[in-house]
PDB file of N, CA and C in Angstrom:
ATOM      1  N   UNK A   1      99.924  -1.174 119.826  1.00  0.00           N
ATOM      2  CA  UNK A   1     100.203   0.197 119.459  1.00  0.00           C
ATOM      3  C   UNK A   1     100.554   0.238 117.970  1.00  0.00           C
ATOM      4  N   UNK A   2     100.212   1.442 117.478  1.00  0.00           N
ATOM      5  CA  UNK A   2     100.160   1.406 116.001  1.00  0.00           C
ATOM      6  C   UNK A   2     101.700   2.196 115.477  1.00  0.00           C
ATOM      7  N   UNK A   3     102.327   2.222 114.981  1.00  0.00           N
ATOM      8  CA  UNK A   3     103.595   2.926 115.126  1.00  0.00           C
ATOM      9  C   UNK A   3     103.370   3.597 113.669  1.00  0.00           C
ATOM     10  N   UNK A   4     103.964   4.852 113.624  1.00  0.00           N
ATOM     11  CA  UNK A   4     103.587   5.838 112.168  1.00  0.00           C
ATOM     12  C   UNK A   4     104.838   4.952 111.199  1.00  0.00           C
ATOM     13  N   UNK A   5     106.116   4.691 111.884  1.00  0.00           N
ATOM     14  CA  UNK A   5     107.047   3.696 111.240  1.00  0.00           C
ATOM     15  C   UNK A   5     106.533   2.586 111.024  1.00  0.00           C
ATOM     16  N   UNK A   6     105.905   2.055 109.945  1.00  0.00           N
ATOM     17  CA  UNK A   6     104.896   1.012 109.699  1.00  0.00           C
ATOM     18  C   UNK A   6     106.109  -0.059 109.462  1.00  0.00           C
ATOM     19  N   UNK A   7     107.195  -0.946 109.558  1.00  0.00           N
ATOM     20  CA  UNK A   7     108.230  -1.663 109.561  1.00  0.00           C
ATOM     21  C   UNK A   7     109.135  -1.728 110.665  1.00  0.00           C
ATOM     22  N   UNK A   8     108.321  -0.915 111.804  1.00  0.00           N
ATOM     23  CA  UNK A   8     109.425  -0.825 112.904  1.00  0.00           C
ATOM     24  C   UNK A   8     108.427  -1.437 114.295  1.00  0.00           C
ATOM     25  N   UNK A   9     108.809  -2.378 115.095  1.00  0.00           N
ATOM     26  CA  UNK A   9     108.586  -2.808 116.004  1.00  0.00           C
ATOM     27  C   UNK A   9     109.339  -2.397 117.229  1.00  0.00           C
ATOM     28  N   UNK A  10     108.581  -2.706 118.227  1.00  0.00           N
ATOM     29  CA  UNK A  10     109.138  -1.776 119.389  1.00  0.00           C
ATOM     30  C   UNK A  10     110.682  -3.032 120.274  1.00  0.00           C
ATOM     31  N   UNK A  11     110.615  -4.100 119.163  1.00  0.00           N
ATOM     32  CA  UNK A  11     111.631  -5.124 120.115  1.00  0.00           C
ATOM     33  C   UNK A  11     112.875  -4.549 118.697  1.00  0.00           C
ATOM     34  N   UNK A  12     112.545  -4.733 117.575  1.00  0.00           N
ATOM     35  CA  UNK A  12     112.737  -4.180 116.491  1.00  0.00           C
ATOM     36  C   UNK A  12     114.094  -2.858 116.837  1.00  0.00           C
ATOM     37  N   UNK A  13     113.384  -1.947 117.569  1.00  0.00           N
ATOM     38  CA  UNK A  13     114.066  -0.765 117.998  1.00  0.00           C
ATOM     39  C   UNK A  13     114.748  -0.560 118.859  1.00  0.00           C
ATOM     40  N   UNK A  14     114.509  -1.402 119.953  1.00  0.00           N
ATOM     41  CA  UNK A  14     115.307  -1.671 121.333  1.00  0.00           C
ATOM     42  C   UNK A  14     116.413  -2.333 121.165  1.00  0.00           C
ATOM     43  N   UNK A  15     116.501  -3.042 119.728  1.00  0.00           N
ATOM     44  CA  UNK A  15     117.886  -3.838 119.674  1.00  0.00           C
ATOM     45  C   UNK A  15     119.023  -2.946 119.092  1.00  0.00           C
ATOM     46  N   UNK A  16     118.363  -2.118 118.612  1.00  0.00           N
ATOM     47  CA  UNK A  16     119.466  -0.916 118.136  1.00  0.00           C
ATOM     48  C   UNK A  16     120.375  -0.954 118.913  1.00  0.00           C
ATOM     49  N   UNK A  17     121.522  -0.138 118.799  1.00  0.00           N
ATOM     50  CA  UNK A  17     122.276   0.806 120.125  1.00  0.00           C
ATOM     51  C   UNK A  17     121.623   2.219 120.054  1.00  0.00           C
ATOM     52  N   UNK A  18     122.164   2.784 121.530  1.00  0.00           N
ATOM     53  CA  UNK A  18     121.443   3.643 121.278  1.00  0.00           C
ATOM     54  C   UNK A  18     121.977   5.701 120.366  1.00  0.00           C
ATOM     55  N   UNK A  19     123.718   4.848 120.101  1.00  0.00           N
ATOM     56  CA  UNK A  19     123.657   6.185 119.178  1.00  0.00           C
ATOM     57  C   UNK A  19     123.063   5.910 117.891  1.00  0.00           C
ATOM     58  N   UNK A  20     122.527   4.565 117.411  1.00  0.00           N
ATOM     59  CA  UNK A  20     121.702   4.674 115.824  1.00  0.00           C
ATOM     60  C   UNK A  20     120.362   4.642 116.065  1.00  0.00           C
ATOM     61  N   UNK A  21     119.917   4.425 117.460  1.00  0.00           N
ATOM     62  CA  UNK A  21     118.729   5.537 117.567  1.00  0.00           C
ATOM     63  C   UNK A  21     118.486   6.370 117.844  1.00  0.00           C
ATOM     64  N   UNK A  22     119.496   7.513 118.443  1.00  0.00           N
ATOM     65  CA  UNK A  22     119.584   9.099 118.239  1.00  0.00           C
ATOM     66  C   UNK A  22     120.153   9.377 117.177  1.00  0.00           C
ATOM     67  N   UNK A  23     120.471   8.746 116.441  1.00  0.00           N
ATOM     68  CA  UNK A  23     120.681   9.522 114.972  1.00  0.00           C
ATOM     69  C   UNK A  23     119.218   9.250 113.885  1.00  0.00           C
ATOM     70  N   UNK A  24     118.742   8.083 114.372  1.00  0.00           N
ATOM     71  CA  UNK A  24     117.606   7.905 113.370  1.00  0.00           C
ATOM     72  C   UNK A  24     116.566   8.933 114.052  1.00  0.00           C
ATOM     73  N   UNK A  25     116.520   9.359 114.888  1.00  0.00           N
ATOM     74  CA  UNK A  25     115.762  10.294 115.738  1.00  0.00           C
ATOM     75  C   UNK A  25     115.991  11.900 115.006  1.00  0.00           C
ATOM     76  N   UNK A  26     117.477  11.817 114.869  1.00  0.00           N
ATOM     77  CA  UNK A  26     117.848  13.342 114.089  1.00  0.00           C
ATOM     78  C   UNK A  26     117.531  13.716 113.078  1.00  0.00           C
ATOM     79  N   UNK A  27     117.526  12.500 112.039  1.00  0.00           N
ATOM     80  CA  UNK A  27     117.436  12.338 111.096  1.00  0.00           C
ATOM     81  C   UNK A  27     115.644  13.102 110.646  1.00  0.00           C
ATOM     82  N   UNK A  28     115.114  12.440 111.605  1.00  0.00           N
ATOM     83  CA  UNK A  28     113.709  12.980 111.325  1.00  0.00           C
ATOM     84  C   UNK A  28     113.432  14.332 112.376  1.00  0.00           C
ATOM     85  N   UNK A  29     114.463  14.777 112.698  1.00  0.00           N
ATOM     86  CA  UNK A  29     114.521  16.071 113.584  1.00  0.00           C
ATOM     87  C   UNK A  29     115.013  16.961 111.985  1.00  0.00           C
ATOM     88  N   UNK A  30     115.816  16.539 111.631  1.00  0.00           N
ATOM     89  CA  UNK A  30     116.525  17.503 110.449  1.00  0.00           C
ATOM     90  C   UNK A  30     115.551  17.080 109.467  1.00  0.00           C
ATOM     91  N   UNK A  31     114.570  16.350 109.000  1.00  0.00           N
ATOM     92  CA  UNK A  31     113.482  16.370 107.921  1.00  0.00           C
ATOM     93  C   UNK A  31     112.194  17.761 108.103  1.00  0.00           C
ATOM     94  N   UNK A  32     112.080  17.514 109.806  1.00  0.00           N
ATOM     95  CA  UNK A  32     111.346  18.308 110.151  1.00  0.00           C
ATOM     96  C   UNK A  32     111.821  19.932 109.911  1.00  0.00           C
ATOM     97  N   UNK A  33     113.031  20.197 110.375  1.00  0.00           N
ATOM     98  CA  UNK A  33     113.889  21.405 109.933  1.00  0.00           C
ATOM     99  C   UNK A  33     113.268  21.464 108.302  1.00  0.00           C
ATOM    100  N   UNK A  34     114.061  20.860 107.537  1.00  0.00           N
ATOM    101  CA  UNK A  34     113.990  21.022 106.233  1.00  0.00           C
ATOM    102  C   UNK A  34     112.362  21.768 105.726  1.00  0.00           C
ATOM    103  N   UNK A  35     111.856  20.933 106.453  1.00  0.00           N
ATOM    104  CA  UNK A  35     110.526  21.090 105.429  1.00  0.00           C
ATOM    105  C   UNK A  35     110.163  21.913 106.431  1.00  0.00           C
ATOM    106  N   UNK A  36     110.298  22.589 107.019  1.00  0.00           N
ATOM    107  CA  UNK A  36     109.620  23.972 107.894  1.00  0.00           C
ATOM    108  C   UNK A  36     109.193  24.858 107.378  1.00  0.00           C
ATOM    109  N   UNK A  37     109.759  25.395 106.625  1.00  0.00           N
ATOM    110  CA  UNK A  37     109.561  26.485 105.604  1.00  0.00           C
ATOM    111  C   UNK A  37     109.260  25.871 104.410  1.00  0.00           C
ATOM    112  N   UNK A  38     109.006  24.783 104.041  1.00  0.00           N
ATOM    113  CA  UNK A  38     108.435  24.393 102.516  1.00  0.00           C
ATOM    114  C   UNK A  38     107.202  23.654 102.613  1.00  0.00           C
ATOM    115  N   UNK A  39     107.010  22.813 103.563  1.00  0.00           N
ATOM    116  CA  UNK A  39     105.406  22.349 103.177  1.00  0.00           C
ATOM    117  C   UNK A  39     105.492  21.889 105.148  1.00  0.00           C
ATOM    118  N   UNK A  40     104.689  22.587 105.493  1.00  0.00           N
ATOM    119  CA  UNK A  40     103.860  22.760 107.005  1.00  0.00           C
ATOM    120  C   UNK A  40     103.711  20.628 107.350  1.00  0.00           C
ATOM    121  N   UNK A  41     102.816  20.383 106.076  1.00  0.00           N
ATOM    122  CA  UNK A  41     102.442  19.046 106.376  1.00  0.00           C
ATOM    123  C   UNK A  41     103.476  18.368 106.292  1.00  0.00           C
ATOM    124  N   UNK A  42     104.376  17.709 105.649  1.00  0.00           N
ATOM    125  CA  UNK A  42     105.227  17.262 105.887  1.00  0.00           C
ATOM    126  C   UNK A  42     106.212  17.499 106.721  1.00  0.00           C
ATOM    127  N   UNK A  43     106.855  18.726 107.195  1.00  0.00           N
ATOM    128  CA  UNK A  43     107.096  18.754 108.305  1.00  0.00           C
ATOM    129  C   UNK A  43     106.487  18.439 109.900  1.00  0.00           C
ATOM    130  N   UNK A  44     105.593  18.886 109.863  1.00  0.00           N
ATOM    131  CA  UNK A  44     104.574  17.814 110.911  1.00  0.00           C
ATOM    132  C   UNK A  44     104.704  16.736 111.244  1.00  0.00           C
ATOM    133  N   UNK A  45     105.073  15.786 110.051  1.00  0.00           N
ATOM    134  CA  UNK A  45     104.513  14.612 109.323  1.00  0.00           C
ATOM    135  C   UNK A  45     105.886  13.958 110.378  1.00  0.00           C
ATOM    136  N   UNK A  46     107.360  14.551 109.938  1.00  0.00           N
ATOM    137  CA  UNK A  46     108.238  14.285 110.451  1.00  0.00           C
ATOM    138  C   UNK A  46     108.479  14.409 111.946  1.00  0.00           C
ATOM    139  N   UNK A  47     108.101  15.746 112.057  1.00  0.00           N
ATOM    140  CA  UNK A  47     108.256  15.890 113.631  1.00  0.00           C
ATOM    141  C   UNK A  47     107.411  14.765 114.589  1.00  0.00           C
ATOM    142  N   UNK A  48     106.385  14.302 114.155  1.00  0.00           N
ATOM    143  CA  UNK A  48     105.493  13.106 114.688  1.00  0.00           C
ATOM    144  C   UNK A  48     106.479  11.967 114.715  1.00  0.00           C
ATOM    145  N   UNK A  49     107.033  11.538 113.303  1.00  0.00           N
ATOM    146  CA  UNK A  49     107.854  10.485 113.496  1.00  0.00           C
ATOM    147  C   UNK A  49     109.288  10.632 114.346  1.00  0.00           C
ATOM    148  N   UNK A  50     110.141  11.553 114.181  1.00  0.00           N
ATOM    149  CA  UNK A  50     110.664  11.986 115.298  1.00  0.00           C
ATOM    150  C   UNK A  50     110.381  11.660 116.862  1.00  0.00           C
ATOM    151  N   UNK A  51     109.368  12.249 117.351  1.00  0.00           N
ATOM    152  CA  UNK A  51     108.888  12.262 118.755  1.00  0.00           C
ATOM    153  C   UNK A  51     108.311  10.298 118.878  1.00  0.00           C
ATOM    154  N   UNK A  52     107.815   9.941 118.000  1.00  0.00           N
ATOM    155  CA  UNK A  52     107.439   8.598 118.298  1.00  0.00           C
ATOM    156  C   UNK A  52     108.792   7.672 118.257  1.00  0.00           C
ATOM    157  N   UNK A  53     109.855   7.867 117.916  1.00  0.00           N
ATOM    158  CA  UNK A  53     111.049   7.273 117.792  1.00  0.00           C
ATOM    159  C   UNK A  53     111.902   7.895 118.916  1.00  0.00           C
ATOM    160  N   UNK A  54     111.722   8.824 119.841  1.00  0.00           N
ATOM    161  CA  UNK A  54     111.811   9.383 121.492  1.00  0.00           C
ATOM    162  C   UNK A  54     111.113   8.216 121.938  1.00  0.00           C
ATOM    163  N   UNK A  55     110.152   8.387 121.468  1.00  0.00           N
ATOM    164  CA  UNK A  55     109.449   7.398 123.092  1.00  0.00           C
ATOM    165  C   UNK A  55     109.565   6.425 122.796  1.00  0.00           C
ATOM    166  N   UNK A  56     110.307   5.757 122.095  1.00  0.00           N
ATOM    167  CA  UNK A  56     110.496   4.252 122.029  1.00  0.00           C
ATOM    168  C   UNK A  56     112.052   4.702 122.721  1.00  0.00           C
ATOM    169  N   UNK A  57     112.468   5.337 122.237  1.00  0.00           N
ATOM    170  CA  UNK A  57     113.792   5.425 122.872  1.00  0.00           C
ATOM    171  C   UNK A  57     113.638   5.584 124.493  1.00  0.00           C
ATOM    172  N   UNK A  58     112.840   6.262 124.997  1.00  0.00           N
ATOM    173  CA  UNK A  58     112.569   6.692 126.186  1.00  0.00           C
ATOM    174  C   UNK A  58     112.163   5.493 126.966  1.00  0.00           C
ATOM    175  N   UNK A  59     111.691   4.136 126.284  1.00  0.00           N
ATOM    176  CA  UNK A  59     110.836   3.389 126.881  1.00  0.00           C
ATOM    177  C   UNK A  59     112.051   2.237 126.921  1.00  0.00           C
ATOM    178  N   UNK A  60     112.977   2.182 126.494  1.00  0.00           N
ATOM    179  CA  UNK A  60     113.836   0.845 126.131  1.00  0.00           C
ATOM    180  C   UNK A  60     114.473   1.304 127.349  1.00  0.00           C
ATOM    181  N   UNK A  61     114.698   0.067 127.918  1.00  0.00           N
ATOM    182  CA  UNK A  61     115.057   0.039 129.435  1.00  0.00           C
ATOM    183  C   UNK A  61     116.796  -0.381 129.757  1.00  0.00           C
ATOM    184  N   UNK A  62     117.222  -0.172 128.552  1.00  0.00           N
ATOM    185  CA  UNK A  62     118.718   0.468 128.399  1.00  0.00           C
ATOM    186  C   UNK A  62     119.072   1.425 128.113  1.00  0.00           C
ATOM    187  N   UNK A  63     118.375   2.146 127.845  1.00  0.00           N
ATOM    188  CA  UNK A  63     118.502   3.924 128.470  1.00  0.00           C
ATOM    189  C   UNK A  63     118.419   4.232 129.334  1.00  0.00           C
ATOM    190  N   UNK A  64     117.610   3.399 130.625  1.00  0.00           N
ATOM    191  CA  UNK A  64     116.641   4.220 131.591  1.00  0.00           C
ATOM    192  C   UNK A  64     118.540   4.839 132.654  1.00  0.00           C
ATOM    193  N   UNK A  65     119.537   3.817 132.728  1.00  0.00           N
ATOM    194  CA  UNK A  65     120.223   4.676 133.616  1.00  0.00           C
ATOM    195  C   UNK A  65     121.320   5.717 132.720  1.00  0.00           C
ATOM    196  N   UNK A  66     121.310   7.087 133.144  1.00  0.00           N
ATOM    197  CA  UNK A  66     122.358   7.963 132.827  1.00  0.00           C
ATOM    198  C   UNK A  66     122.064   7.903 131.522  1.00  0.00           C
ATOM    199  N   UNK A  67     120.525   8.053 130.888  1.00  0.00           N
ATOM    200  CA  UNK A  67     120.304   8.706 129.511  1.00  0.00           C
ATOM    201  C   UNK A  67     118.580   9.390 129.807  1.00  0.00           C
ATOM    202  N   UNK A  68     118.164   8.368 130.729  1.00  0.00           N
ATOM    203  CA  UNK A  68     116.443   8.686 130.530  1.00  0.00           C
ATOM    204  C   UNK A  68     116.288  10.261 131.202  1.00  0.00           C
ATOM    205  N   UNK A  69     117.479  10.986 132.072  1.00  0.00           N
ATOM    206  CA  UNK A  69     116.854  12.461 132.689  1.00  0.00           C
ATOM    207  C   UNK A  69     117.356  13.523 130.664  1.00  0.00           C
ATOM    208  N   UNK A  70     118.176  13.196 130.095  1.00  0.00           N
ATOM    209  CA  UNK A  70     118.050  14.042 129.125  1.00  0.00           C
ATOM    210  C   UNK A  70     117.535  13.707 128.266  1.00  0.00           C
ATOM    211  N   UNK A  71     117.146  12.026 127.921  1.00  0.00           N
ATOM    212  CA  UNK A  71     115.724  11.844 126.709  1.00  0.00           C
ATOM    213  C   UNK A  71     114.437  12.602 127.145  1.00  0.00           C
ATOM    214  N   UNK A  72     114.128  12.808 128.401  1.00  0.00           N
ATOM    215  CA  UNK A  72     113.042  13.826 128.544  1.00  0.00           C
ATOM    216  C   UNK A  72     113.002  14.955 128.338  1.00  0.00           C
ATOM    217  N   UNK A  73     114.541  15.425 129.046  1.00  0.00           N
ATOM    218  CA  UNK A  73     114.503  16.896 128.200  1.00  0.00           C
ATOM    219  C   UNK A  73     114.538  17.530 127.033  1.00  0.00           C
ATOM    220  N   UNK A  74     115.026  16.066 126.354  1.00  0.00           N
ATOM    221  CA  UNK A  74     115.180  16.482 124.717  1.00  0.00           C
ATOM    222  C   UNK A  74     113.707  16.576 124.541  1.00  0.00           C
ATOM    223  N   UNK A  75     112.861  15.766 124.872  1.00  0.00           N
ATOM    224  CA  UNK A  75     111.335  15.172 124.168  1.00  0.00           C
ATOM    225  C   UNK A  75     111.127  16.846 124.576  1.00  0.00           C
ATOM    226  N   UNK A  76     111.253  17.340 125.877  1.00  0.00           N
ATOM    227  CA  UNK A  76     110.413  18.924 126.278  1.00  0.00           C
ATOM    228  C   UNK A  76     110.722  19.886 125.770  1.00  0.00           C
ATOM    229  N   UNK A  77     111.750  20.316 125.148  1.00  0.00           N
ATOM    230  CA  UNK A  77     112.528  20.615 124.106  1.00  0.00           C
ATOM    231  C   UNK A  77     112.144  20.949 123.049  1.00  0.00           C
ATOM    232  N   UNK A  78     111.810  19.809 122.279  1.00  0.00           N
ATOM    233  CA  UNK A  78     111.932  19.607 120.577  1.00  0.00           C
ATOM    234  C   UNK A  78     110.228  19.904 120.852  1.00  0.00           C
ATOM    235  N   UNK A  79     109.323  19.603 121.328  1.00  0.00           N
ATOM    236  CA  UNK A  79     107.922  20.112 121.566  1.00  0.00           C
ATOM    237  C   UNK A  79     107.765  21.072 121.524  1.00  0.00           C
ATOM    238  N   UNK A  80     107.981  21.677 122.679  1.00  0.00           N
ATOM    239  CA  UNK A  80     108.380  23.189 122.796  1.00  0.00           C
ATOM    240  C   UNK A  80     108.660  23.990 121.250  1.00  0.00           C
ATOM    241  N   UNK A  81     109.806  23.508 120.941  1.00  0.00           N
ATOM    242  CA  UNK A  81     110.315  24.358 119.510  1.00  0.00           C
ATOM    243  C   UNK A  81     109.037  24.242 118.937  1.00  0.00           C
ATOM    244  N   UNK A  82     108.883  23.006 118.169  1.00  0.00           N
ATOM    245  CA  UNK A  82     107.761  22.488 116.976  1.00  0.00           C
ATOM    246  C   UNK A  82     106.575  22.845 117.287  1.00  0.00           C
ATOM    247  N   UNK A  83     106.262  23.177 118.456  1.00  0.00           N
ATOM    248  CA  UNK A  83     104.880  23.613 118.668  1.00  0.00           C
ATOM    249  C   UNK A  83     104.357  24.284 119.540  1.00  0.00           C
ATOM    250  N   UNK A  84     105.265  24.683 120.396  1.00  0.00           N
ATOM    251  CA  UNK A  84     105.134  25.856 121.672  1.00  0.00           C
ATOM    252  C   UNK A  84     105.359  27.002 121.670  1.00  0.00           C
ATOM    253  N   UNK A  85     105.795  27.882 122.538  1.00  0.00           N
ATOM    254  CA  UNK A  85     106.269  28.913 122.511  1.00  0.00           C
ATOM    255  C   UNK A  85     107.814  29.237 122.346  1.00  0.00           C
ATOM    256  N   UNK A  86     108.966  28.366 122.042  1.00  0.00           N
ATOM    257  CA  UNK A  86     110.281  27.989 121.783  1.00  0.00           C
ATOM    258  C   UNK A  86     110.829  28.625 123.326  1.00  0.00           C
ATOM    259  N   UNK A  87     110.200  28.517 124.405  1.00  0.00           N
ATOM    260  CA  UNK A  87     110.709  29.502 125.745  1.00  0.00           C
ATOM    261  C   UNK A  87     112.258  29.099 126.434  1.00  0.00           C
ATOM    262  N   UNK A  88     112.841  27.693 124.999  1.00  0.00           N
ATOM    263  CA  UNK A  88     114.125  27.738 125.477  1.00  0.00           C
ATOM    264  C   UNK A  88     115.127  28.447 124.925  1.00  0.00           C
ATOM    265  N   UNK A  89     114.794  29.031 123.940  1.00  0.00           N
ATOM    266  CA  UNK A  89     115.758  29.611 123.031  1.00  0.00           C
ATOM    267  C   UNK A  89     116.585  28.742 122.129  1.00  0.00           C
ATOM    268  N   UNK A  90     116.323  27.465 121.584  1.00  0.00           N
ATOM    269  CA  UNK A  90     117.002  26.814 121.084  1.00  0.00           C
ATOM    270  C   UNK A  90     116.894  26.925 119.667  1.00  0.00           C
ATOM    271  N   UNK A  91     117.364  26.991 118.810  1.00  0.00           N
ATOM    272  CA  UNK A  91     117.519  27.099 117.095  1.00  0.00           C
ATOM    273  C   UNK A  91     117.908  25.922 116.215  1.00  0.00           C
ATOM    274  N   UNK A  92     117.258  25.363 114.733  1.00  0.00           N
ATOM    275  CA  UNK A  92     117.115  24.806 113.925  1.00  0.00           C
ATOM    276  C   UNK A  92     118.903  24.280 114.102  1.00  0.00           C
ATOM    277  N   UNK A  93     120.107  24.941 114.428  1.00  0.00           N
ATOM    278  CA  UNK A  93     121.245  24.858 114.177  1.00  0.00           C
ATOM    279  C   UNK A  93     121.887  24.342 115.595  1.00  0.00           C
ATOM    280  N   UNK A  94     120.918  24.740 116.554  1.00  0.00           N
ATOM    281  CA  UNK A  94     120.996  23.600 117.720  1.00  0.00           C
ATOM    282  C   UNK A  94     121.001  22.397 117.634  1.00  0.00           C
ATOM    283  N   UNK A  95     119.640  22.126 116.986  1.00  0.00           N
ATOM    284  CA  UNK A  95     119.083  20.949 117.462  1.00  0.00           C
ATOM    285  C   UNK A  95     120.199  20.037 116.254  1.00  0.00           C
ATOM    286  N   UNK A  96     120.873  20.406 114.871  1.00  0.00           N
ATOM    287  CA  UNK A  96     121.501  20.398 113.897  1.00  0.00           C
ATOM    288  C   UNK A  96     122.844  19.532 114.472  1.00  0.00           C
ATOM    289  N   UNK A  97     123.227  20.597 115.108  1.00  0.00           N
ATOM    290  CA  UNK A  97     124.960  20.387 115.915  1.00  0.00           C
ATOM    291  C   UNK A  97     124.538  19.012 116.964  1.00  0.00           C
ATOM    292  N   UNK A  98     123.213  19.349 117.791  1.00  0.00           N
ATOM    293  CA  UNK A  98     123.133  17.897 119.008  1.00  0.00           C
ATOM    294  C   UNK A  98     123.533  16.648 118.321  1.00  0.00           C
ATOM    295  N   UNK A  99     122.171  16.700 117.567  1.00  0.00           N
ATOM    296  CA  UNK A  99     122.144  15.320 116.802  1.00  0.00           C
ATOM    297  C   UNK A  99     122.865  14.922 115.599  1.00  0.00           C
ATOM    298  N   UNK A 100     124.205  15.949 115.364  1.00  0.00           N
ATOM    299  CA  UNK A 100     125.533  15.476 115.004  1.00  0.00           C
ATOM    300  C   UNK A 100     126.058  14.233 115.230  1.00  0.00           C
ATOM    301  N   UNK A 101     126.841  14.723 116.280  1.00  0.00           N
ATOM    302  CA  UNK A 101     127.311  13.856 117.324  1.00  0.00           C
ATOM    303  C   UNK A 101     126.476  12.363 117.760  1.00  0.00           C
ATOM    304  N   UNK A 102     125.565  11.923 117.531  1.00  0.00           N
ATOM    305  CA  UNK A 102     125.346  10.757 117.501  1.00  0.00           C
ATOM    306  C   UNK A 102     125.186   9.774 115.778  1.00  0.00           C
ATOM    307  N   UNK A 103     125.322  11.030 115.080  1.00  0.00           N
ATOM    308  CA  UNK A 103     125.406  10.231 113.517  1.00  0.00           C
ATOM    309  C   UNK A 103     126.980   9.973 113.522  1.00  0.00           C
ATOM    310  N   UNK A 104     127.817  10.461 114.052  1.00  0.00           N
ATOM    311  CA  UNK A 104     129.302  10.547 113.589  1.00  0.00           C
ATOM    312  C   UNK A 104     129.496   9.031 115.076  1.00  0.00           C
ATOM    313  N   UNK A 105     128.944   9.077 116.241  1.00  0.00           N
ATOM    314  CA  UNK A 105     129.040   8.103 116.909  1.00  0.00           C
ATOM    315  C   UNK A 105     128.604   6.676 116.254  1.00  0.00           C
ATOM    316  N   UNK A 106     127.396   7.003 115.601  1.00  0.00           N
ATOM    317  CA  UNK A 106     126.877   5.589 115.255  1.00  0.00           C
ATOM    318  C   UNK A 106     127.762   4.929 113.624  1.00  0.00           C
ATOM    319  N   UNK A 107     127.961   5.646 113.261  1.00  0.00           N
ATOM    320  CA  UNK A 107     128.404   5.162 111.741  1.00  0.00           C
ATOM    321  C   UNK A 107     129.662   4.441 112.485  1.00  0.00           C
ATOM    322  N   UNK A 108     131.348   5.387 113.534  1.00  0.00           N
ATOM    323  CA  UNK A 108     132.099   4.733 114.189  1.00  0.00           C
ATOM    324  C   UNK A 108     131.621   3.810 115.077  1.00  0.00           C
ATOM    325  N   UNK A 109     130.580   3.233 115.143  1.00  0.00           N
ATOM    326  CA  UNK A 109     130.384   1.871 115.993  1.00  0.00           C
ATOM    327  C   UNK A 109     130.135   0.956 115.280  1.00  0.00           C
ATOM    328  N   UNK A 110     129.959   0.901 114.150  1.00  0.00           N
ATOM    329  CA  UNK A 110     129.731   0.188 113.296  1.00  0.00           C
ATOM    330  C   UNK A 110     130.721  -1.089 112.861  1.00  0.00           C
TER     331      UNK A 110
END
């Protein structure tokens, strides 16, 4: 598999924990925000890397208990927003505040 993170391997990522890979996940959730309104392609660009850094998250099999039913909902979610009809009602300041809370987790685990 070809990963758009050209330095990131999928054993690579699994060794993380997993609040510094929901924050590296946000991180390119809030790039995608940013550039929404300033350049279409690069926001894209992000939201791709975003969602491909889900499914590695989704796939590491120390998530799978008591994280994998809301990594899906996040993945149905953040789709939805970026490219659906937004039919959850969720806002740029949602998704902002979620993925807070795992940057302020991961830096204190450190």
């Amino acid at each position: 598999m070809s990963l758009l993170h050209q330095d990131l391997t999928k054993e690579k990522w699994q060794s993380l924990s997993f609040f510094y890979q929901m924050a590296n996940i946000g991180a390119e959730i809030g790039r995608t925000i940013t550039w929404k309104k300033k350049d279409l392609q690069k926001s894209n660009a992000s939201f791709e890397r975003g969602i491909e850094l889900l499914d590695l998250t989704i796939e590491d099999k120390k998530n799978r208990i008591g994280k994998l039913k809301e990594l899906c909902v996040l993945r149905e979610v953040l789709v939805d927003y970026f490219t659906g009809e937004e039919t959850y009602g969720f806002s740029d300041k949602d998704f902002n505040d979620y993925f807070y809370g795992f940057n302020y987790a991961a830096i204190m685990s450190k």
